[in-house]
Protein backbone atom coordinates (compact mmCIF):
# COMPACT_ATOMS: atom_id res chain seq x y z
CA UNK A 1 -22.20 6.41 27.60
CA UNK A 2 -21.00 5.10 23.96
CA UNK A 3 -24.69 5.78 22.57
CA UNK A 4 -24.57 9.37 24.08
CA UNK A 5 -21.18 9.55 22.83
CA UNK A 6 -22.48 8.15 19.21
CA UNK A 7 -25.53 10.74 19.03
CA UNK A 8 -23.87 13.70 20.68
CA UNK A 9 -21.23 13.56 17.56
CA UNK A 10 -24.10 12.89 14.72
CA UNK A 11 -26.46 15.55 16.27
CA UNK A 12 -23.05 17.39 16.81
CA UNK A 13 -22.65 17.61 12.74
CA UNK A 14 -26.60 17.83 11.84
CA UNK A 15 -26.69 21.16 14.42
CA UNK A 16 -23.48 22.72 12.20
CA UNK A 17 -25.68 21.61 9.11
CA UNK A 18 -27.92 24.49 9.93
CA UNK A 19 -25.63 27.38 9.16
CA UNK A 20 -23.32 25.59 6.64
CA UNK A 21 -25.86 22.50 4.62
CA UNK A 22 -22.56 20.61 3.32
CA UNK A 23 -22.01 19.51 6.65
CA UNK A 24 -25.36 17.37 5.88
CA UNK A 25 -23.28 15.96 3.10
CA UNK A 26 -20.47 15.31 5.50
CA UNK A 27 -22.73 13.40 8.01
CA UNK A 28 -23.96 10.74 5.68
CA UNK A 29 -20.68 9.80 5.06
CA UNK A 30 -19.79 9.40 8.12
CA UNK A 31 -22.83 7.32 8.77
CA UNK A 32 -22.95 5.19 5.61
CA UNK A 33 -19.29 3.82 6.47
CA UNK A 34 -19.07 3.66 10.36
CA UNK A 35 -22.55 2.57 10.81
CA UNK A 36 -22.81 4.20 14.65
CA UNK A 37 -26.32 3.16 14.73
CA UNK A 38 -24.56 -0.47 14.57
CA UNK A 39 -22.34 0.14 17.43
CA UNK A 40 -24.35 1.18 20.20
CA UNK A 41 -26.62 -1.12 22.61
CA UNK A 42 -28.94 1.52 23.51
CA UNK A 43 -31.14 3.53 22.11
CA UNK A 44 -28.66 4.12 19.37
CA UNK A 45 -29.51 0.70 17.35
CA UNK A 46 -33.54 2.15 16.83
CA UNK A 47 -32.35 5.74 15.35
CA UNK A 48 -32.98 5.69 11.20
CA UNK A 49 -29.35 7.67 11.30
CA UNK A 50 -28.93 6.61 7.16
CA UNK A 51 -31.78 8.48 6.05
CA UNK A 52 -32.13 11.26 8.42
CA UNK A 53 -28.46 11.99 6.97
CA UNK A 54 -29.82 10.74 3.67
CA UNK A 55 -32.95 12.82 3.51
CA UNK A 56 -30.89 16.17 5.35
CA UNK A 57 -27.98 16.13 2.72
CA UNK A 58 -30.87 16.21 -0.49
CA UNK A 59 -32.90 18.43 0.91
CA UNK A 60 -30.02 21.19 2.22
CA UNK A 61 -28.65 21.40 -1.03
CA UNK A 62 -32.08 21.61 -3.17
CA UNK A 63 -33.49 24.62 -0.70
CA UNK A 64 -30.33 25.85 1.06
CA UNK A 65 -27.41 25.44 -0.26
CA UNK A 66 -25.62 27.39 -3.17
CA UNK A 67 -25.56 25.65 -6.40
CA UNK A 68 -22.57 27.39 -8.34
CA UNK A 69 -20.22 25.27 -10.04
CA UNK A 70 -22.50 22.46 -9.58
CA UNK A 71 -22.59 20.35 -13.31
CA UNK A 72 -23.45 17.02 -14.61
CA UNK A 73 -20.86 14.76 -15.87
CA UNK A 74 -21.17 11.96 -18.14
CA UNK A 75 -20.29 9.71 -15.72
CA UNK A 76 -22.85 10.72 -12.93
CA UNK A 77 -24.47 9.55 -16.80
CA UNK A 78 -23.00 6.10 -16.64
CA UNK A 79 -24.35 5.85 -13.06
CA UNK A 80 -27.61 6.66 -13.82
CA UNK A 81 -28.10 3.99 -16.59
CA UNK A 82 -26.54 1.94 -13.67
CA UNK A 83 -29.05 2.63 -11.36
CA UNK A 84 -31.96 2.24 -13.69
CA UNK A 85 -30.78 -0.82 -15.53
CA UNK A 86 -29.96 -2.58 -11.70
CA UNK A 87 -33.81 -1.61 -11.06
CA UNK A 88 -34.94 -3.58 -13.60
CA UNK A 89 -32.96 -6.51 -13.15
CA UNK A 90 -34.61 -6.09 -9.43
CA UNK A 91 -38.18 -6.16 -10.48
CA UNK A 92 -37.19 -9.47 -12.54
CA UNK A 93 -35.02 -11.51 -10.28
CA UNK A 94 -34.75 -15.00 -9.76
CA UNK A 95 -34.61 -14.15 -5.99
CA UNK A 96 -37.10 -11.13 -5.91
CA UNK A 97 -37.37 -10.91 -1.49
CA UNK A 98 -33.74 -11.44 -1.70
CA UNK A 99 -33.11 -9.37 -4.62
CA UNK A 100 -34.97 -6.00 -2.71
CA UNK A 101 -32.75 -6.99 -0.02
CA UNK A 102 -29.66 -6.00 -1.81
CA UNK A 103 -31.35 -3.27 -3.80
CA UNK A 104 -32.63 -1.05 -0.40
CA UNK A 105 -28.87 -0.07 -0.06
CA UNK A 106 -27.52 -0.29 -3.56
CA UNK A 107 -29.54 2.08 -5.05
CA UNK A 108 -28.90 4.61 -1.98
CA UNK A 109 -24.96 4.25 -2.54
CA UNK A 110 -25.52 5.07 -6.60
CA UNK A 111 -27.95 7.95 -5.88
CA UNK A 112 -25.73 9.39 -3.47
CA UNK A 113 -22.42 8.76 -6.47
CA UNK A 114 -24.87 10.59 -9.00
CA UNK A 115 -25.60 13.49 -6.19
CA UNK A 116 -22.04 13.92 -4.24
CA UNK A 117 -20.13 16.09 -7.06
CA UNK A 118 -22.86 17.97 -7.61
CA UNK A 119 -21.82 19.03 -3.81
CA UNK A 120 -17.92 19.15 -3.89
CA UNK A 121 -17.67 22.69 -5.93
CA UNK A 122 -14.38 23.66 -4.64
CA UNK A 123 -11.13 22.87 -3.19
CA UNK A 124 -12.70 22.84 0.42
CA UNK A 125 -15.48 20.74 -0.23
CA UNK A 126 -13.63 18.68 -2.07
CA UNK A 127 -10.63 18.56 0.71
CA UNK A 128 -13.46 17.78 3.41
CA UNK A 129 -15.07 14.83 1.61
CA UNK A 130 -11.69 13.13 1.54
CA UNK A 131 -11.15 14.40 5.05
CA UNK A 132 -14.28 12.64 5.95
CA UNK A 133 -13.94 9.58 4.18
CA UNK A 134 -10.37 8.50 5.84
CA UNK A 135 -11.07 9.58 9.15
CA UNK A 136 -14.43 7.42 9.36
CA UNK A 137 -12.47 4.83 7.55
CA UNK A 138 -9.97 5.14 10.17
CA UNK A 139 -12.10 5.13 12.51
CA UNK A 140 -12.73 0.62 12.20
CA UNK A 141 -8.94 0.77 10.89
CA UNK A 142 -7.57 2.22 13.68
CA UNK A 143 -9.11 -0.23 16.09
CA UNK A 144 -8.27 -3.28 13.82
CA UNK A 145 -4.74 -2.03 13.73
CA UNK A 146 -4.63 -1.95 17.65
CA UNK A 147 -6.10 -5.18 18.04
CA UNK A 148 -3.64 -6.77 15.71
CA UNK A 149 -0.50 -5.77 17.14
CA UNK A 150 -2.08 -6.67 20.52
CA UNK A 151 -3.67 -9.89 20.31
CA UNK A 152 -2.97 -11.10 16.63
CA UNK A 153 -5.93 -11.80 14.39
CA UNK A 154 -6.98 -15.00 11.81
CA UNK A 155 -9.25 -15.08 9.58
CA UNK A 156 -12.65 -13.92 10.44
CA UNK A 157 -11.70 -13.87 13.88
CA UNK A 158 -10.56 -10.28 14.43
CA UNK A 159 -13.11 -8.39 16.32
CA UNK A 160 -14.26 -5.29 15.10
CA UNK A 161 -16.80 -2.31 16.08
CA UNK A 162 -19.53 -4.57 14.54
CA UNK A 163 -20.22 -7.91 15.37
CA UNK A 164 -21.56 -8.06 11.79
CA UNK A 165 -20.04 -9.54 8.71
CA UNK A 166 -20.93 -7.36 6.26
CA UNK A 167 -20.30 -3.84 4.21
CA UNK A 168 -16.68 -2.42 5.46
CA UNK A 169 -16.73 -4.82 8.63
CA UNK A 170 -16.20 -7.97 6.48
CA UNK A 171 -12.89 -8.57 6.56
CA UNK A 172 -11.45 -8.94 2.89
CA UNK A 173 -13.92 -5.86 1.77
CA UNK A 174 -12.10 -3.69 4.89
CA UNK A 175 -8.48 -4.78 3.69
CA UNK A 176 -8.86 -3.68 0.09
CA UNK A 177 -10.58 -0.17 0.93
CA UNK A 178 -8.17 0.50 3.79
CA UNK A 179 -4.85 -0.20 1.26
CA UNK A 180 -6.84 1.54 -1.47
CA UNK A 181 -7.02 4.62 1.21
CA UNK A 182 -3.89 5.00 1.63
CA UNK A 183 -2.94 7.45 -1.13
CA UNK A 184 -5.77 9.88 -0.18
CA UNK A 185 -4.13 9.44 3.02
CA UNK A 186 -0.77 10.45 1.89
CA UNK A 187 -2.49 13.56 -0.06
CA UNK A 188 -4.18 15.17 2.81
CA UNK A 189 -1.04 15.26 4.81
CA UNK A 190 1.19 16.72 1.95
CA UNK A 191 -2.25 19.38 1.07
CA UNK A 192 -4.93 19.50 3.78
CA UNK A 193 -5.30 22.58 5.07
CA UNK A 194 -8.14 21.64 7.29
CA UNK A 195 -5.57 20.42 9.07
CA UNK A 196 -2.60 22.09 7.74
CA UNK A 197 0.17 19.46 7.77
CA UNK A 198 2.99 19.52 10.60
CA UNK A 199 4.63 17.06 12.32
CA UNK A 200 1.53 16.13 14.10
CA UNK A 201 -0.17 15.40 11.06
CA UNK A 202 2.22 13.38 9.35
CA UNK A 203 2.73 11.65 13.12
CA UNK A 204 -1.39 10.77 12.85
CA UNK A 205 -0.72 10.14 9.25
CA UNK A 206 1.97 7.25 9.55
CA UNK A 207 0.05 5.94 11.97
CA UNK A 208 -3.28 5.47 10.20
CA UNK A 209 -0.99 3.78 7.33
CA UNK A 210 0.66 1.46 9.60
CA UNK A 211 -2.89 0.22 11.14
CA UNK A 212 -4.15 0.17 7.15
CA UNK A 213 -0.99 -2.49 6.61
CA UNK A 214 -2.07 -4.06 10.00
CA UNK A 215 -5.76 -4.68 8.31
CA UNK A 216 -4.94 -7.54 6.12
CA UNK A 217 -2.13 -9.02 8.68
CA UNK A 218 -5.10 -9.40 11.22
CA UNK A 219 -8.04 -10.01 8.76
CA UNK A 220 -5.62 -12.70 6.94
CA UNK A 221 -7.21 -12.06 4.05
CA UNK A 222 -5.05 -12.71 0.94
CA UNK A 223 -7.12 -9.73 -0.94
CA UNK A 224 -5.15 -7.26 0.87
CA UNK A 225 -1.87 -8.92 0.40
CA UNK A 226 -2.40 -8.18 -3.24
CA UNK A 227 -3.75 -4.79 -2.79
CA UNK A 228 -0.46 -3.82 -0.77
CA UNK A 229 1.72 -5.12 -4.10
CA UNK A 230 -0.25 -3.30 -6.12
CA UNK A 231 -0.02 0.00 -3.78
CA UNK A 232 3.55 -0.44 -3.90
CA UNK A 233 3.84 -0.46 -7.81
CA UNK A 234 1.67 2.29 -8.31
CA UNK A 235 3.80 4.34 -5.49
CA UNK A 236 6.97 3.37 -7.53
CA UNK A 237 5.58 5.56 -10.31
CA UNK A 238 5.60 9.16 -8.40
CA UNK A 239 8.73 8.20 -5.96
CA UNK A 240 11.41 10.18 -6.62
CA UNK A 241 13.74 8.06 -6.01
CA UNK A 242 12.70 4.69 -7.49
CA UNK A 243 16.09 2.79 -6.67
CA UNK A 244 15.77 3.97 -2.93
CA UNK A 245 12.16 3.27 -2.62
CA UNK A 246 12.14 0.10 -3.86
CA UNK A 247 15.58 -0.76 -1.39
CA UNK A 248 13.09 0.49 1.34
CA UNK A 249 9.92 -1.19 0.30
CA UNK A 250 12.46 -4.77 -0.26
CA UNK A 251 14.12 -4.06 3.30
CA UNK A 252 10.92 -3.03 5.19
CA UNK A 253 9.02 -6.44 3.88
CA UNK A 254 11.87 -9.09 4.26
CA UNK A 255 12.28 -7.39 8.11
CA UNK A 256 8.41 -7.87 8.86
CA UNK A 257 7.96 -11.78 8.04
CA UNK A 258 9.77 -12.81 10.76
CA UNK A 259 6.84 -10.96 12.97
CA UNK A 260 4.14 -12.29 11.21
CA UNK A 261 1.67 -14.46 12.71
CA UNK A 262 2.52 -18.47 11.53
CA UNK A 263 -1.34 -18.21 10.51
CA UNK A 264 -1.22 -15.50 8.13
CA UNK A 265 2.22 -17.54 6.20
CA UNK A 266 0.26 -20.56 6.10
CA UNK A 267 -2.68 -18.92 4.39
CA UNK A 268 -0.72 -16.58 2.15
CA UNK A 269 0.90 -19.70 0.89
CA UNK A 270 -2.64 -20.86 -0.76
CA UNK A 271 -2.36 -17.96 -3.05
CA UNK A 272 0.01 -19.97 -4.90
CA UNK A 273 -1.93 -23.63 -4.65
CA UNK A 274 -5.22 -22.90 -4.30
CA UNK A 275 -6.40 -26.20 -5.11
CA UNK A 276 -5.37 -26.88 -1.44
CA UNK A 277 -7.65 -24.53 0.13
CA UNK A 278 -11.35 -24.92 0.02
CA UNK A 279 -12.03 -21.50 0.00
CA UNK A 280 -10.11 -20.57 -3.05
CA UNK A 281 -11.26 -23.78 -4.72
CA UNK A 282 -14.74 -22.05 -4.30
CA UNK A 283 -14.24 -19.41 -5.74
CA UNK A 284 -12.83 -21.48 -9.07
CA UNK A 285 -15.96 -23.29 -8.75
CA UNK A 286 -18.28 -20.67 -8.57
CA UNK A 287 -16.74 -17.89 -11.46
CA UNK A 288 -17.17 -21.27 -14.04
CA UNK A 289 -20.69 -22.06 -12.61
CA UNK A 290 -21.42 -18.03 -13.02
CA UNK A 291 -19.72 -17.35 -16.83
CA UNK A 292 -22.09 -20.63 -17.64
CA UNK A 293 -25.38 -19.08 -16.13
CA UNK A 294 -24.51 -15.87 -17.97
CA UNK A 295 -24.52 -17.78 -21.44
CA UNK A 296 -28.37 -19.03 -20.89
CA UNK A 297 -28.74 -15.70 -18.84
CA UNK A 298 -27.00 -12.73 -20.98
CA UNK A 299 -28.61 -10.12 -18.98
CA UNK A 300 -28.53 -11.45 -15.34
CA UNK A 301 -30.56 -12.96 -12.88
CA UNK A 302 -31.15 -10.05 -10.06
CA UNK A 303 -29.51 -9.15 -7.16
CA UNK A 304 -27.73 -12.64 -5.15
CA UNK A 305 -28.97 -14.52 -8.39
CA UNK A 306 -26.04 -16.68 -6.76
CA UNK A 307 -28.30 -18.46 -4.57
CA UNK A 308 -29.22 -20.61 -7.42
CA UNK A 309 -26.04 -22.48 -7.80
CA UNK A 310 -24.72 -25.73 -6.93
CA UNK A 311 -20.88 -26.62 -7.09
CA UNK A 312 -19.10 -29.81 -7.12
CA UNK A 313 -15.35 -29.50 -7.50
CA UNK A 314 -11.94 -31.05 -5.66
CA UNK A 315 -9.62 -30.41 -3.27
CA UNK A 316 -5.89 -31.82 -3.38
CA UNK A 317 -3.80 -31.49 -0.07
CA UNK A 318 -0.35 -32.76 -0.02
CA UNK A 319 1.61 -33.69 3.63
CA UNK A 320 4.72 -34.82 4.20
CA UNK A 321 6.42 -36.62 6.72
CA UNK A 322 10.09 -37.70 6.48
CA UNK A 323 10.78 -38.96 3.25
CA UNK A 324 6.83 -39.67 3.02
CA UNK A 325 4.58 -37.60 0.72
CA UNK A 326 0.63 -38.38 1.27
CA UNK A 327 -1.82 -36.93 -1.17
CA UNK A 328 -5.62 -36.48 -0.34
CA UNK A 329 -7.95 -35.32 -2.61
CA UNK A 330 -11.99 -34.71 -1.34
CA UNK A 331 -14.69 -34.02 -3.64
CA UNK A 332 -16.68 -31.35 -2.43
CA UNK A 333 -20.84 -30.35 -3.02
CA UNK A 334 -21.75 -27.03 -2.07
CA UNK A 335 -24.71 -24.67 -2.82
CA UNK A 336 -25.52 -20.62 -2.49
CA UNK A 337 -21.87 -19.63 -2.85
CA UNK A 338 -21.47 -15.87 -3.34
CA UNK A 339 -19.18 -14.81 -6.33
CA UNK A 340 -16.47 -13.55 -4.46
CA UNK A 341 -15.54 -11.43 -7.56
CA UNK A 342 -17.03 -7.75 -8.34
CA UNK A 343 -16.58 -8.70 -12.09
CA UNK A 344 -18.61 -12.41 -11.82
CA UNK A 345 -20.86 -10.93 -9.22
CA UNK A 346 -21.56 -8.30 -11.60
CA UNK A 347 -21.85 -10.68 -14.63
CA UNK A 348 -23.94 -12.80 -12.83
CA UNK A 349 -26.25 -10.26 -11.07
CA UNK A 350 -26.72 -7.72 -14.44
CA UNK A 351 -25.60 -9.72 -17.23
CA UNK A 352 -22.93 -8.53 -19.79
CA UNK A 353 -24.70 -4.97 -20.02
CA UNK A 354 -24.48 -4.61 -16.70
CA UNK A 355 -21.27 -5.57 -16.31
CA UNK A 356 -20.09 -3.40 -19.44
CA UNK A 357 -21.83 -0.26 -17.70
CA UNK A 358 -19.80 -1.12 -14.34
CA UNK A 359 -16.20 -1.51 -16.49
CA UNK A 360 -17.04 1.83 -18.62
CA UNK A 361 -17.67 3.73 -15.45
CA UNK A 362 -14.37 2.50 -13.93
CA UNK A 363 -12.11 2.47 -16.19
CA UNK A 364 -13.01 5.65 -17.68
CA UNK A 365 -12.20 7.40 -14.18
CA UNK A 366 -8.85 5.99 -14.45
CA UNK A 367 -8.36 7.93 -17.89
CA UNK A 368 -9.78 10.66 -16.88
CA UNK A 369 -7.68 10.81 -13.71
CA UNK A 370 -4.44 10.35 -15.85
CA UNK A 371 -5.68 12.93 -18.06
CA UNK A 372 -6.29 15.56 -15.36
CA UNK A 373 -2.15 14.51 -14.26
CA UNK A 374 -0.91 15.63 -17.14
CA UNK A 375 -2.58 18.41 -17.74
CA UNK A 376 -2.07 19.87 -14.18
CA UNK A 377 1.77 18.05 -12.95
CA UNK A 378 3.41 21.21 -13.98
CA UNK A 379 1.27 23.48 -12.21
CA UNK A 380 2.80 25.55 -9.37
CA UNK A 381 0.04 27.92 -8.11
CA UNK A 382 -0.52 27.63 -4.58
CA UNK A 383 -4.18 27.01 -5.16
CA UNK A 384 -3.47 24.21 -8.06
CA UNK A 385 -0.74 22.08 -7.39
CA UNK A 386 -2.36 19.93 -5.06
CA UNK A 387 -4.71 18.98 -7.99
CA UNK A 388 -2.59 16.37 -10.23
CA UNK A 389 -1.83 14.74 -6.97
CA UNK A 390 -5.31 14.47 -5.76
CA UNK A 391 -6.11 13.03 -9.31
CA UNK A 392 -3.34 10.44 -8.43
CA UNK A 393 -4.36 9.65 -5.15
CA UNK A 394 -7.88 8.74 -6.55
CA UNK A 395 -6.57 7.07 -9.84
CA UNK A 396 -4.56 4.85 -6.93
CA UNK A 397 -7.14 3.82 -4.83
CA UNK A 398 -9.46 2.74 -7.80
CA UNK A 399 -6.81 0.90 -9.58
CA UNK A 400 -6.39 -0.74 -5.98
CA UNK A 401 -10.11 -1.50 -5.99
CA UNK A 402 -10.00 -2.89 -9.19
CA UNK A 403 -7.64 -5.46 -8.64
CA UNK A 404 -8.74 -6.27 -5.13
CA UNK A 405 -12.37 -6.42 -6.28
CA UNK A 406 -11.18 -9.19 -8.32
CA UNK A 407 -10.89 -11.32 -5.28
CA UNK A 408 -14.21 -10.33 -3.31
CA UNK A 409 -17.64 -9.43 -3.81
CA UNK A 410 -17.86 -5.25 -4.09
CA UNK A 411 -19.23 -3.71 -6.99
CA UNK A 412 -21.44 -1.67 -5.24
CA UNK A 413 -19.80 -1.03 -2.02
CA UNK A 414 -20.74 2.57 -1.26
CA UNK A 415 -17.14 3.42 -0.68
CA UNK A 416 -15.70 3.20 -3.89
CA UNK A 417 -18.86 4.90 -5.36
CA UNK A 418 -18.23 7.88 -3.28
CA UNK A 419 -14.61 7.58 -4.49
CA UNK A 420 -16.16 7.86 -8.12
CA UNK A 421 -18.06 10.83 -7.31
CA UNK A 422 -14.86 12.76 -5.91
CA UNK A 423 -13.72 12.23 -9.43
CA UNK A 424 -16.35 13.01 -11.32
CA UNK A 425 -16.15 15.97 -9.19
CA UNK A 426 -12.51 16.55 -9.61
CA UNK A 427 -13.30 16.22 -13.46
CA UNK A 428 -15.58 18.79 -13.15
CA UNK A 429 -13.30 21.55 -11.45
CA UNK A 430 -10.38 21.08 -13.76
CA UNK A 431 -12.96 20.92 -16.77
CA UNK A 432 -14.69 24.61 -15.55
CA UNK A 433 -11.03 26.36 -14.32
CA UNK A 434 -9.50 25.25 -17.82
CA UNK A 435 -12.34 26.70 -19.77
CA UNK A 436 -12.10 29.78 -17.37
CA UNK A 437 -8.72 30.04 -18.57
CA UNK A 438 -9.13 29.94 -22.33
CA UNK A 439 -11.62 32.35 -22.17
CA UNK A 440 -9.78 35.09 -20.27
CA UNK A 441 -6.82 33.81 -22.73
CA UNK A 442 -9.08 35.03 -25.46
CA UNK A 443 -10.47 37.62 -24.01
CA UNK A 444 -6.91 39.10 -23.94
CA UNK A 445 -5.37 38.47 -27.39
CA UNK A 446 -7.93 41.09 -29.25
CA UNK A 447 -7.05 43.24 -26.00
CA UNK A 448 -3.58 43.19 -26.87
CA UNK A 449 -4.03 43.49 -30.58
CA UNK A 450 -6.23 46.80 -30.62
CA UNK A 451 -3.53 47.95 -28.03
CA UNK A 452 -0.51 47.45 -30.46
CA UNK A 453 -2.65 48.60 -33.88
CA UNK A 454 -3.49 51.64 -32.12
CA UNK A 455 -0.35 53.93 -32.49
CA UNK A 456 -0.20 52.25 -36.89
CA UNK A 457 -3.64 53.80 -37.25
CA UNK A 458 -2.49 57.10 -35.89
CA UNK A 459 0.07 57.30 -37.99
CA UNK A 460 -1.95 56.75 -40.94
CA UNK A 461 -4.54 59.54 -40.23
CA UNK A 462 -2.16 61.49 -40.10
């Protein structure tokens, strides 16, 4: 019943695709971050769902679909050189099985960044994407959320859809995406109008948030601690009233850490000594071993050139008992150790170019978010003021992503390129509506002119 359940939704979508191609778009969304072909045990796990959805959304919009509006941004640009330059770190990596491993879904996830705003044309599209996006998203969250409350969690104990450590079911990479969805959250429920927002909405809404603050409370994973500080700084900025939120946001976490599990305290608490957890130790170990390989190795060693390391470092672990204080230190060997940062991973995998393409491409949607803000916050139009706030929302999660990423391996995690295509998208709009709008501002000075020299000429024939 769950496969039929599964394929009857996908085939569900595909059928709509027919009369309306987007929907094609809309389906590979849904099946790049759910992964249903992952949750079945039936016929389900043999369907090539990715690139049926894949090959459908390409090929509806090259011979269906309607291609006004559509334009190429320099960042879709910066993606590009992305794509090419990872393709040739590919063909020479230290790891080259391993290496083609990584690239068969990388280079889908940046083909589909470079193709999605050519796609999202309007307000609807647009609207639907993020629509998508949270509700698939929601889809593991939810679940993880219920789970939590129910049963507790630890760390990578917490049983998802997928028995499968990897892409949005590993736990750390699921906590920062479902705090840096939060804001689009918040915008579709203030601006859908696929859904147009009542008290059912914002009911579904709250909801959906609580399970996203559930995610890194059940995951344990300290990356979405940090993501939920940041989220609450960058909320602080459009509250409008900072003293009260900030009362609320004080209140609301002193009142949940008596709830918490002892678990999650205990490994919150490394974030502070990490030289008392292993795991954090690690990752010391590994960001020196990767900043040295990228001095003999300026332009990277391939996809999972990480395979090549080998790590030696300490651990010091105090206990005490009574008026006793015991101190153990271990030395540790390890070997393989991923980067569990986007920025060494990045560094290590494409070398400083790489990395600077990666940086450029990020940071420059966060200007170009803040500049699409302050061009449109005064806007009242019905049919633009849910623009500066949609450029927050995605300026939000991407600054969330940034600093999460920080902590765990996801430079090319499909989600937050699809996130960069909304805004390259976004860019796009506001770019084409603004020059729309000097032109017709042109186009009616010399109007008005002619209009007002016309009665001075008459007089002077006369």
């Amino acid at each position: 019943m769950l496969d039929l359940a599964l394929f009857g939704f996908f085939a569900l979508i595909m059928v709509l695709g027919l009369r309306h191609p987007f929907m094609w778009v809309l389906a590979y969304l849904y099946v790049d971050m759910v992964a249903p072909q992952k949750i079945g045990w039936g016929f389900m796990t043999s369907l090539p769902l990715s690139l049926l959805a894949f090959v459908a959304a390409f090929s509806g919009w090259l011979l269906i679909d309607r291609k006004d509006g559509a334009h190429f941004t320099f960042r879709q640009g910066l993606i590009a050189m992305l794509l090419v330059y990872c393709g040739l770190t590919t063909l020479m990596a230290d790891f080259p099985v391993e290496a083609l491993d990584k690239w068969g879904w990388v280079w889908k996830a940046l083909v589909f960044a470079i193709f999605l705003p050519l796609t999202l044309t309007n307000r609807l599209r647009m609207e639907s994407a993020v629509l998508f996006m949270v509700l698939a998203l929601g889809t593991i969250v939810i679940n993880a959320g219920i789970k939590t409350v129910a049963a507790g969690g630890g760390y990578g104990t917490l049983s998802l859809l997928v028995d499968e450590d990897s892409g949005l079911y590993e736990d750390s990479i699921l906590s920062c995406v479902a705090i840096a969805a939060i804001p689009l959250a918040l915008w579709l429920a203030r601006f859908g109008t696929v859904f147009p927002p009542d008290w059912r909405v914002k009911l579904f809404t709250a909801a959906l948030i609580f399970a996203c603050l559930m995610v890194p409370v059940g995951t344990e994973a300290r990356t979405g601690l940090l993501c939920i500080g940041v989220l609450g700084i960058l909320m602080m900025r459009t509250a409008k009233n900072r003293a009260l939120y900030m009362a609320a946001a004080a209140f609301v976490g002193l009142a949940a850490i008596p709830f918490l599990p002892q678990s999650f305290t205990d490994r919150m608490s490394t974030i502070e000594n990490h030289s008392a957890d292993q795991s954090a130790s690690t990752r010391i170990a590994v960001w020196g071993w990767t900043f040295n390989y990228a001095k003999d190795h300026p332009f990277g060693g391939g996809f999972n050139a990480y395979l090549g390391n080998e790590l030696t470092f300490k651990t010091v672990a105090a206990e005490t008992e009574g008026s006793t204080t015991t101190i153990t230190a271990q030395t540790i060997t390890d070997k393989a150790r991923a980067y569990h940062s986007s920025y060494f991973e990045m560094l290590g995998e494409q070398g400083w170019p790489g990395l600077g393409l990666w940086l450029w491409l990020n940071l420059l949607g966060i200007w170009q978010m803040e500049q699409i803000r302050r061009r449109w916050k005064d806007r009242s139009g019905e049919d633009e003021r849910w623009i500066a706030p949609l450029a927050v929302a995605l300026q939000q999660g991407l600054v969330i992503y940034m600093v999460g990423s920080g902590f765990v391996g996801i430079a090319f995690q499909p989600f937050i390129f699809m996130l960069a295509g909304l805004q390259c998208a976004l860019w796009s709009y506001c770019r084409a509506r603004e020059g729309r709008d000097m032109r017709n501002r042109r186009a009616v000075v010399p109007a008005t002119a002619s209009s007002e020299a016309e009665p001075g000429d008459a007089a002077t024939v006369s």
